[in-house]
Protein backbone atom coordinates (compact mmCIF):
# COMPACT_ATOMS: atom_id res chain seq x y z
CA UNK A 1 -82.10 140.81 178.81
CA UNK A 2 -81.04 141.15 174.95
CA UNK A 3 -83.51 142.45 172.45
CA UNK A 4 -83.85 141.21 168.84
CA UNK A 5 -85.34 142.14 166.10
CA UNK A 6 -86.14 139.98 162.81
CA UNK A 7 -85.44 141.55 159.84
CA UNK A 8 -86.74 140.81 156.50
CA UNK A 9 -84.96 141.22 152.57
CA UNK A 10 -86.74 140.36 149.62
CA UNK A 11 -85.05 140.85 146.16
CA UNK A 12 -87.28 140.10 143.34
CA UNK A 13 -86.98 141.00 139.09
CA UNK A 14 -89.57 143.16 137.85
CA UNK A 15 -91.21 142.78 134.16
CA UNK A 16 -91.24 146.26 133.34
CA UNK A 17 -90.23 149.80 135.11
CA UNK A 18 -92.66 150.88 137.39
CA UNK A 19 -94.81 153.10 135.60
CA UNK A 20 -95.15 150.77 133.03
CA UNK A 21 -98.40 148.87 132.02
CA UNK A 22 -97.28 145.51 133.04
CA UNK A 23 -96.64 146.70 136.62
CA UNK A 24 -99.77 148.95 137.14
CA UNK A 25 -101.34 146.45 139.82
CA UNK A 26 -98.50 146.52 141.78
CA UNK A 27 -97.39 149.90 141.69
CA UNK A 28 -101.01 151.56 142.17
CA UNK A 29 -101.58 149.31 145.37
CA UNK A 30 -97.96 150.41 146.86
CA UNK A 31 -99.01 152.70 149.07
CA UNK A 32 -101.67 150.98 150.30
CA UNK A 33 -99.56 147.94 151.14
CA UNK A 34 -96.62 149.82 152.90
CA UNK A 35 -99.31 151.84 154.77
CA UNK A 36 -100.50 148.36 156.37
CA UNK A 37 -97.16 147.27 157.66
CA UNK A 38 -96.58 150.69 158.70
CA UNK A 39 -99.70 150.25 160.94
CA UNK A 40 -99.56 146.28 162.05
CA UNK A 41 -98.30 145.20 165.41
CA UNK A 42 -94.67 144.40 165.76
CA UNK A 43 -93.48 146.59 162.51
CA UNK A 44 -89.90 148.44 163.57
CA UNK A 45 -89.22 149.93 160.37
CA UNK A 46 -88.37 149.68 156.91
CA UNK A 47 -86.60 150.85 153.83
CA UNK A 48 -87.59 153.99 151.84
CA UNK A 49 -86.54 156.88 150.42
CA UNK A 50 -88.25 160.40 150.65
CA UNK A 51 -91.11 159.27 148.41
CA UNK A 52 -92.29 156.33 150.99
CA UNK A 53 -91.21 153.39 149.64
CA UNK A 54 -87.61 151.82 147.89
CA UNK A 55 -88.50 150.81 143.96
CA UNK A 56 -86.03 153.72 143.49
CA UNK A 57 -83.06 151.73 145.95
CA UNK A 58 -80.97 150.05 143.38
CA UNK A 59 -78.15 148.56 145.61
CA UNK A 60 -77.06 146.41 142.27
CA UNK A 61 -76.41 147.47 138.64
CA UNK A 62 -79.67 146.57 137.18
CA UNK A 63 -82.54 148.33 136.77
CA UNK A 64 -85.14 145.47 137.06
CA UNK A 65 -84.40 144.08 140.30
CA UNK A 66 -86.44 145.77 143.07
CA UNK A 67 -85.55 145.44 147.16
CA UNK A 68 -87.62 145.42 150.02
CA UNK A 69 -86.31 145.21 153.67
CA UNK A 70 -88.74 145.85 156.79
CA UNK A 71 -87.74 145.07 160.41
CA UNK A 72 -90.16 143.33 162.68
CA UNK A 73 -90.31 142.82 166.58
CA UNK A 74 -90.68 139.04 166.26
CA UNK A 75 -91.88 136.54 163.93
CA UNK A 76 -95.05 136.67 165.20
């Protein structure tokens, strides 16, 4: 029997760097949010770097657009 996983990437353009005003709701609830995937049934794994989570990842030349990938057991 074969095993698969679903995988998720979301690219999305900021409004303003991350410690910037205009992101402060999103940036100060961070670690709360990647702490409840970490911790919800069927979560594999996902992207981050040393600090815990991947606003840092820039995998194209531009400085406002922020990735996300997380890898799940099934859609469910």
């Amino acid at each position: 029997m074969k095993k698969y996983h679903l995988s998720q990437l979301d690219i999305g353009r900021v409004l303003g760097t991350m410690d910037s005003q205009i992101m402060y709701g999103f940036a100060s609830r961070l670690d709360e949010i990647n702490a409840l995937a970490d911790t919800t049934e069927g979560f594999v794994w996902r992207l981050q770097t040393d600090e815990g989570n991947a606003t840092s990842i820039h995998v194209f030349d531009d400085d406002m657009l922020l990735i996300n990938m997380s890898v799940w057991e099934s859609i469910e």
